[in-house]
Protein backbone atom coordinates (compact mmCIF):
# COMPACT_ATOMS: atom_id res chain seq x y z
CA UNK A 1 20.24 19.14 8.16
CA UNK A 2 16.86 19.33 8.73
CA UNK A 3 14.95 15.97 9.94
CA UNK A 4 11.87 14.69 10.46
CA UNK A 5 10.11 11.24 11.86
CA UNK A 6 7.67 9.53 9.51
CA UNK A 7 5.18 6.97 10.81
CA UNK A 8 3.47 4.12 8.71
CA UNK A 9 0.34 2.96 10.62
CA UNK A 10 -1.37 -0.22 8.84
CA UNK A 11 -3.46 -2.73 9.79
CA UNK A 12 -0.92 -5.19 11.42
CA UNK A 13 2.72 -2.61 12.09
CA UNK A 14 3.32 0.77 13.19
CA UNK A 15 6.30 1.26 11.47
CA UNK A 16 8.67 4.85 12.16
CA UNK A 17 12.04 6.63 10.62
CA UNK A 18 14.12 9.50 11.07
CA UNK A 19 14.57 10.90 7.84
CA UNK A 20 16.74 13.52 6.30
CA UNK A 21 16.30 15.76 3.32
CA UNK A 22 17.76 13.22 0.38
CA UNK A 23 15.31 10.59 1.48
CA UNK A 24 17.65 8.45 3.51
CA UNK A 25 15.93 6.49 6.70
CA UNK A 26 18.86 7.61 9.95
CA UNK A 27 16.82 5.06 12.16
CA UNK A 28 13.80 3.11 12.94
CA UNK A 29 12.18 0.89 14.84
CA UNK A 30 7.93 -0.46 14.96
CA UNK A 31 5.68 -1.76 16.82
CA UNK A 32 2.24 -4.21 16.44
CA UNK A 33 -0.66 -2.14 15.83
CA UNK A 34 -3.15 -2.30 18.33
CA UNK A 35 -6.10 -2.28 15.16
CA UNK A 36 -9.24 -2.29 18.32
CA UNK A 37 -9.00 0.91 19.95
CA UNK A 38 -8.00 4.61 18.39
CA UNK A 39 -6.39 5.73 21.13
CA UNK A 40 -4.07 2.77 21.31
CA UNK A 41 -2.76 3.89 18.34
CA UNK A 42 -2.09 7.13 19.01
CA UNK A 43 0.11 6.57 22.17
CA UNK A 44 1.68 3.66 20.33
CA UNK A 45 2.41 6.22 17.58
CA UNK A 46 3.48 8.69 20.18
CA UNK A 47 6.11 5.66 21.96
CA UNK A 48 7.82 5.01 18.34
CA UNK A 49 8.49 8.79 18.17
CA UNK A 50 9.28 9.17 21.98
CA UNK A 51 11.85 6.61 20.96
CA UNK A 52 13.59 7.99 18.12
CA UNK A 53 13.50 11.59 19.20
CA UNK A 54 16.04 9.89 21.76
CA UNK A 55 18.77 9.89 19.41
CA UNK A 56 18.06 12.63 16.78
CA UNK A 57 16.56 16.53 17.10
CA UNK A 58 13.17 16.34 14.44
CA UNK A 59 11.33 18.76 12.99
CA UNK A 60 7.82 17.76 12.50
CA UNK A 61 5.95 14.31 12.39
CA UNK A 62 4.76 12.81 9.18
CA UNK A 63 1.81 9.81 9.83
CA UNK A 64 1.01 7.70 6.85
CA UNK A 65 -2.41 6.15 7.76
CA UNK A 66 -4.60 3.28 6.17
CA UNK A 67 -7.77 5.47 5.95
CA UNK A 68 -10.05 8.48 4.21
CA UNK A 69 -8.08 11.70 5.38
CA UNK A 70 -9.66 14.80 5.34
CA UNK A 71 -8.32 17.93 3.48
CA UNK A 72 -6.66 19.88 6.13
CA UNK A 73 -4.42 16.41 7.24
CA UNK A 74 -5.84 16.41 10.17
CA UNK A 75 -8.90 13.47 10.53
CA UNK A 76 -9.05 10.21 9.75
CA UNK A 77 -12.78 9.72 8.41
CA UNK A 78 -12.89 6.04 8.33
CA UNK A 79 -10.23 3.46 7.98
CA UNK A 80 -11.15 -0.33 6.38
CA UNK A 81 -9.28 -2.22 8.65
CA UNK A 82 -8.72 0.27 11.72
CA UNK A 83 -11.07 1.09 14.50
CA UNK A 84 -10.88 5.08 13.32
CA UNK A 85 -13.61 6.44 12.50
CA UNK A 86 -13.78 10.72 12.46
CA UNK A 87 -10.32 10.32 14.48
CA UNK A 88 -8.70 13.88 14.89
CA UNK A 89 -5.00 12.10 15.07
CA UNK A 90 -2.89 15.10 13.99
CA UNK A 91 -4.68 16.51 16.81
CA UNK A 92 -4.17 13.87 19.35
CA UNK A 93 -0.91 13.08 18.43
CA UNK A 94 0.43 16.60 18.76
CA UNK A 95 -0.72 16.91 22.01
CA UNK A 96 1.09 13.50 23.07
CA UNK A 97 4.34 14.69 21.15
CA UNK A 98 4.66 18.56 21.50
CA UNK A 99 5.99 18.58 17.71
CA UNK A 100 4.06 19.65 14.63
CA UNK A 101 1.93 17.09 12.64
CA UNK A 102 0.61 16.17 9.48
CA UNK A 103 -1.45 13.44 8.42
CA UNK A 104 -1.86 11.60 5.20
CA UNK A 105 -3.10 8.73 3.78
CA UNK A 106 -0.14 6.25 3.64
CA UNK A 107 -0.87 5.31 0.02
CA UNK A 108 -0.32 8.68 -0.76
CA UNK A 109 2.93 9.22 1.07
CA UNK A 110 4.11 5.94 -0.58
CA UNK A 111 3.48 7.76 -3.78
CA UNK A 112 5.02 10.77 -3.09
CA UNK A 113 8.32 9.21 -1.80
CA UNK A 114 8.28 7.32 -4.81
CA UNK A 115 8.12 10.04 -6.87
CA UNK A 116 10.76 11.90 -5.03
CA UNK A 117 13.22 9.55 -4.18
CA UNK A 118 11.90 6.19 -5.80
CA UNK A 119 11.09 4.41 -8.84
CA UNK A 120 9.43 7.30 -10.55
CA UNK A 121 11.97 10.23 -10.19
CA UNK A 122 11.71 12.26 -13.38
CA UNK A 123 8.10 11.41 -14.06
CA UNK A 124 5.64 14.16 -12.79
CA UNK A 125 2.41 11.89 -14.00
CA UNK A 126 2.64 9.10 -11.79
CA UNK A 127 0.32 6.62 -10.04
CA UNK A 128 1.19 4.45 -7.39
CA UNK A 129 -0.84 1.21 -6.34
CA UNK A 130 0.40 -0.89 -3.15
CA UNK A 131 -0.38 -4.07 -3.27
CA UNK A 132 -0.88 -5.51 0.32
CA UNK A 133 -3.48 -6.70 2.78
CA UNK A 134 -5.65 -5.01 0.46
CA UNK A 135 -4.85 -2.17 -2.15
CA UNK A 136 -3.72 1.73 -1.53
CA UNK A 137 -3.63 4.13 -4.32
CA UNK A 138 -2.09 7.46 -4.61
CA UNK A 139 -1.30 9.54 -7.56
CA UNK A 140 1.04 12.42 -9.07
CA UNK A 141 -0.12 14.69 -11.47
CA UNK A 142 1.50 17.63 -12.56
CA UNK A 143 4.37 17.05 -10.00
CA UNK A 144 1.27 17.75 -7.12
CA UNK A 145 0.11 14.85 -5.17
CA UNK A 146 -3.62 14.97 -5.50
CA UNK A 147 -5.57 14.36 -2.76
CA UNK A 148 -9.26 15.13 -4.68
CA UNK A 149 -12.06 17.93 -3.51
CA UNK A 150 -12.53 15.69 -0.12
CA UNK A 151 -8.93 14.21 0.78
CA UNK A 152 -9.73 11.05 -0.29
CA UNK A 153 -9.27 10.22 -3.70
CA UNK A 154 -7.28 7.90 -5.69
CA UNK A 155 -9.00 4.88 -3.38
CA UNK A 156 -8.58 2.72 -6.15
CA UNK A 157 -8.81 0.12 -3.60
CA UNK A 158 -12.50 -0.06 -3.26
CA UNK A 159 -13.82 0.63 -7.35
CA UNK A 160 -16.46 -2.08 -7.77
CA UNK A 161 -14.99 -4.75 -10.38
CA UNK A 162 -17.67 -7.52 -9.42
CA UNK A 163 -21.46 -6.33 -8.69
CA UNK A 164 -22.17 -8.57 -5.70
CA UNK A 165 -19.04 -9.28 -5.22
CA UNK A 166 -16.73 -10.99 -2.14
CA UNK A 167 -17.82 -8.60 0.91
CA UNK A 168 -14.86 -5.90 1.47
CA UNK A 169 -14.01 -4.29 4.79
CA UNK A 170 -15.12 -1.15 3.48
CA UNK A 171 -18.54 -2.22 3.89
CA UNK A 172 -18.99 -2.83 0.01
CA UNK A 173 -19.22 -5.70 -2.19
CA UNK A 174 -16.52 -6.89 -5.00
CA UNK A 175 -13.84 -3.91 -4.53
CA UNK A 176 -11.02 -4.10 -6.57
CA UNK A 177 -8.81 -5.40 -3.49
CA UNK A 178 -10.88 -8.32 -2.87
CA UNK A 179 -9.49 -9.80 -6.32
CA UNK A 180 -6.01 -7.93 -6.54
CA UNK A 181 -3.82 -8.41 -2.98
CA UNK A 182 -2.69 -10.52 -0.46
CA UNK A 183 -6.02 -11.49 1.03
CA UNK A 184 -6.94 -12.63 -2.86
CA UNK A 185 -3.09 -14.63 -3.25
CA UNK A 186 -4.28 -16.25 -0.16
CA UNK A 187 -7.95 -17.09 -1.46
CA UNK A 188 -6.74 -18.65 -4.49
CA UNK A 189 -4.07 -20.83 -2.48
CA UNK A 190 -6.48 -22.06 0.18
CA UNK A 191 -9.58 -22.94 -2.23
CA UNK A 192 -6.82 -24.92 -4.38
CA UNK A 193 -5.62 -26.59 -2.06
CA UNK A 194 -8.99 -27.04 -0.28
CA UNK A 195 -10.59 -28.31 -3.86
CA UNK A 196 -7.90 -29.71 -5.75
CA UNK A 197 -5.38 -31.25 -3.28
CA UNK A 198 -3.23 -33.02 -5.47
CA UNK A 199 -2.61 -30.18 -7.39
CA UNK A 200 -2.20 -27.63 -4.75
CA UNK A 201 0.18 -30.27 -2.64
CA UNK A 202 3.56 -28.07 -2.54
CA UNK A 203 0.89 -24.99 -0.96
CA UNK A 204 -0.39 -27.74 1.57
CA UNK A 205 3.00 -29.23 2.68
CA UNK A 206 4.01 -25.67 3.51
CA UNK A 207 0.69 -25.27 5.08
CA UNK A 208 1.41 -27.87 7.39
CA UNK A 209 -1.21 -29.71 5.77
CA UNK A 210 -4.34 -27.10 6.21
CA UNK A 211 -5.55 -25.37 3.88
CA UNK A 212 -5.96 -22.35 6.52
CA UNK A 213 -2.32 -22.23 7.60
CA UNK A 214 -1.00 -21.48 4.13
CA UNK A 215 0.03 -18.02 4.43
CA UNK A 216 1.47 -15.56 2.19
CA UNK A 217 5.03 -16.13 2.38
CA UNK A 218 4.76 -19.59 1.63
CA UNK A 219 2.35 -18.50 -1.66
CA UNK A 220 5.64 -16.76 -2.85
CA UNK A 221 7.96 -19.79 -1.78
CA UNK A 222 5.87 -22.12 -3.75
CA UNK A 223 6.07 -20.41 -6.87
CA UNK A 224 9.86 -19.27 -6.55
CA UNK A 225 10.51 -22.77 -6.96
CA UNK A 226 7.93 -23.72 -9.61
CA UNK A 227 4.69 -25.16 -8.47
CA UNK A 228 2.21 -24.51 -11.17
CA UNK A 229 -0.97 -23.93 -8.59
CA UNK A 230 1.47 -21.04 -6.81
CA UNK A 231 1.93 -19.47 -9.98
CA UNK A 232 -1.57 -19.85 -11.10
CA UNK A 233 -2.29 -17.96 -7.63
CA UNK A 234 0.05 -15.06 -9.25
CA UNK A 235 -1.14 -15.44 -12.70
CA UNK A 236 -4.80 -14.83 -11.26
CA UNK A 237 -4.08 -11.75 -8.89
CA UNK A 238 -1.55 -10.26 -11.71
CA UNK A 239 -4.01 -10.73 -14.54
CA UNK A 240 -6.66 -8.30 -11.76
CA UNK A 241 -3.62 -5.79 -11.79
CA UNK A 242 -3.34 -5.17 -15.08
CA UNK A 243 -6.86 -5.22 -15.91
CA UNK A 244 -6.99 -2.50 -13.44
CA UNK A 245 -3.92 -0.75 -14.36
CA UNK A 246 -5.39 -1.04 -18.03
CA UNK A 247 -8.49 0.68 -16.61
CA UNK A 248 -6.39 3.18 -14.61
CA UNK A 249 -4.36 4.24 -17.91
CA UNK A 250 -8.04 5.00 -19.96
CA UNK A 251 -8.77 7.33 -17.23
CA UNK A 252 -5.65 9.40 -16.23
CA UNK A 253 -2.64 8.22 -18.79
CA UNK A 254 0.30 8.69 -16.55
CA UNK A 255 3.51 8.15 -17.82
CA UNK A 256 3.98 5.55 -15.14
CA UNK A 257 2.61 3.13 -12.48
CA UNK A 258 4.98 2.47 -9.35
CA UNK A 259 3.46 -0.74 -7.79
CA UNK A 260 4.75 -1.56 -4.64
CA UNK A 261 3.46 -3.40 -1.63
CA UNK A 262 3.92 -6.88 0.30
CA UNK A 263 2.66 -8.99 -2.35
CA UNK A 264 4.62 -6.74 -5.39
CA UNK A 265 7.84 -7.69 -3.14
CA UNK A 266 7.01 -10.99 -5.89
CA UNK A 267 8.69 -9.10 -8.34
CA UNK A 268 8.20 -10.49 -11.68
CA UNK A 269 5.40 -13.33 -10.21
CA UNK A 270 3.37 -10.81 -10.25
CA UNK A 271 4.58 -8.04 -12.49
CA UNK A 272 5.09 -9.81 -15.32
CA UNK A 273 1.24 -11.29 -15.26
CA UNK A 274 -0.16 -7.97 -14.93
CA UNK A 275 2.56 -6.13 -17.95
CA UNK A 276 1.07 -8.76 -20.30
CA UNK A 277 -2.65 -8.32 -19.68
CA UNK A 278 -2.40 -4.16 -19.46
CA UNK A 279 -1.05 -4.44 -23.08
CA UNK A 280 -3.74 -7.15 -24.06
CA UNK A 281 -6.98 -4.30 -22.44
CA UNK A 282 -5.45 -0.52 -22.78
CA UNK A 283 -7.45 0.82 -24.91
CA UNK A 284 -6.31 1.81 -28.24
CA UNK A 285 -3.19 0.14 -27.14
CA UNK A 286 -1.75 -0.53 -30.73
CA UNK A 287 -2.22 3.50 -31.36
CA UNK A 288 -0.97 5.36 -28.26
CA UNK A 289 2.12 4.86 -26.02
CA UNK A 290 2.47 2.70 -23.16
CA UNK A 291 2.57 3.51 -19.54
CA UNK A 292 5.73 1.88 -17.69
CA UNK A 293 5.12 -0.59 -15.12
CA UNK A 294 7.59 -0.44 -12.70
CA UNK A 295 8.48 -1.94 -9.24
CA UNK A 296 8.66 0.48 -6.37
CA UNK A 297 12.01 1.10 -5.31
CA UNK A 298 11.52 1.78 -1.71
CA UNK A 299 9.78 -1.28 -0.47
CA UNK A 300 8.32 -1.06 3.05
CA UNK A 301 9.80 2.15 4.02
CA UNK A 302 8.54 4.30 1.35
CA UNK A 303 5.36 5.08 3.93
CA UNK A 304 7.16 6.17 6.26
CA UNK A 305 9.56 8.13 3.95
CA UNK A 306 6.86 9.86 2.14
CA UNK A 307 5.13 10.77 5.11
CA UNK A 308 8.42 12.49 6.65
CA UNK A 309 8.97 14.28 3.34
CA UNK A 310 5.29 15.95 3.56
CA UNK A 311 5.39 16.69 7.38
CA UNK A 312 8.65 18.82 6.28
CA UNK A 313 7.08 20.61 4.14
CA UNK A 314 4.50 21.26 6.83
């Protein structure tokens, strides 16, 4: 059986598996990232595999990383909320770990372990959005992952929705992410319960009475057990997803979206928002067929599933 290590490298984990051939995660184990210094990372990245490699005989190395990769999977170009900037990692890496390497953008090897093992088995048009810390987007098409001319497309992330927008890591103004993910859940819940404190009481009782230490977690608490300013928060960040999905659908018409992420780990919060208002704004809606919305099946390890997958096939 032939096995390989996949690595998910985001802004707050470093999170690794041994993975076999159907998809199934043998062992794993993570670390904190070290987000200030690249090369950090890379021996942090090279400890998690030093670790499993312990136990099991891999193949190759898979890294799923939060950033612009170039087209041979080698470079990270730039990375939001990572100090990388024109990074060789695959390099780097393989010279830490004596083991082949490839590098993608984790967005994309969510997408593709999605579409091999996940929610979207059986549909070769597929695009994947993770909604987290901010938003990842990777696509399908024709049963190829597509990666664009440079490496870096399907950055859904970072399309402009607001001209002047909330400033974005990226550098940019009003991104997509900045109204759609967990930093925009947790906007909503602080200037609630900042502004309107009566309403937003539950959010500030679990905030320990701060607006600033209400943190996700306690977002999805809240409206698990009914308090109409959580839900608002999800009604707000699900009617951004479908809007965008909605957008998405006029441009590429897959036969599916896979959304997965922290803040999708919501389930129907957020899903069910976002189902409603992509049927109220895809165009010609009443006239053409609908894309599925659907939940990714893989949670948190799909990164690092993906990512094995791809370094396999080298």
């Amino acid at each position: 059986m032939s096995l390989a290590i996949g690595v998910d490298v985001g802004g707050t984990k470093v999170a690794a598996g041994v993975v076999d051939e159907a998809g199934t995660i043998l062992a794993r184990t993570r670390r904190p990232t070290p987000s200030t210094s690249p090369g950090d990372v890379e021996r942090t990245i090279a400890d998690v595999v030093a670790e499993l490699r312990a136990d099991h005989e891999v193949q190759a190395v898979g890294i799923g990383a939060a950033g612009f990769i170039d087209t041979e999977r080698a470079t990270v170009l730039f990375a939001p909320n990572l100090a990388w900037r024109d990074e060789p990692l695959r390099d780097e890496v393989a010279k830490l770990i004596g083991l082949p390497v490839v590098v993608e953008n984790d967005a994309n090897a969510a997408a593709w372990a999605e579409y091999r093992f996940g929610a979207g088995r059986g549909e070769d048009h597929l695009v994947c959005v993770t909604v987290g810390t901010g938003i990842g987007g990777g696509m399908v098409l024709g049963g190829q992952l597509f990666r664009g001319r440079f490496g870096i497309g399907a950055e859904f992330g970072h399309m402009q929705v607001i001209p002047e927008g909330r400033r974005c890591g990226c550098g940019q103004r009003g991104c997509w992410e900045q109204y759609c993910s967990g930093r925009a859940l947790l906007h909503e819940a602080r200037e609630i319960a900042d502004v309107q404190r009566e309403y937003g009481k539950r959010l500030l009782e679990l905030g320990n009475g701060r607006p600033e230490g209400i943190e996700a977690p306690e977002v999805t608490t809240a409206a698990r057990e009914g308090d109409p300013a959580a839900l608002a928060c999800f009604e707000e960040v699900g009617r951004w997803l479908g809007q965008g999905l909605a957008d998405l659908a006029s441009l590429l018409d897959p036969g599916c979206f896979v959304v997965g992420g922290g803040v999708a780990d919501a389930g129907e919060l957020l899903l069910g928002p976002a189902r409603r208002v992509f049927a109220e704004h895809l165009t010609g809606g009443t006239h053409r067929p609908h894309a599925d919305i659907r939940h990714a099946a893989l949670g948190n390890a799909a990164g690092m599933v993906g990512a094995a997958d791809l370094a396999r096939r080298g």
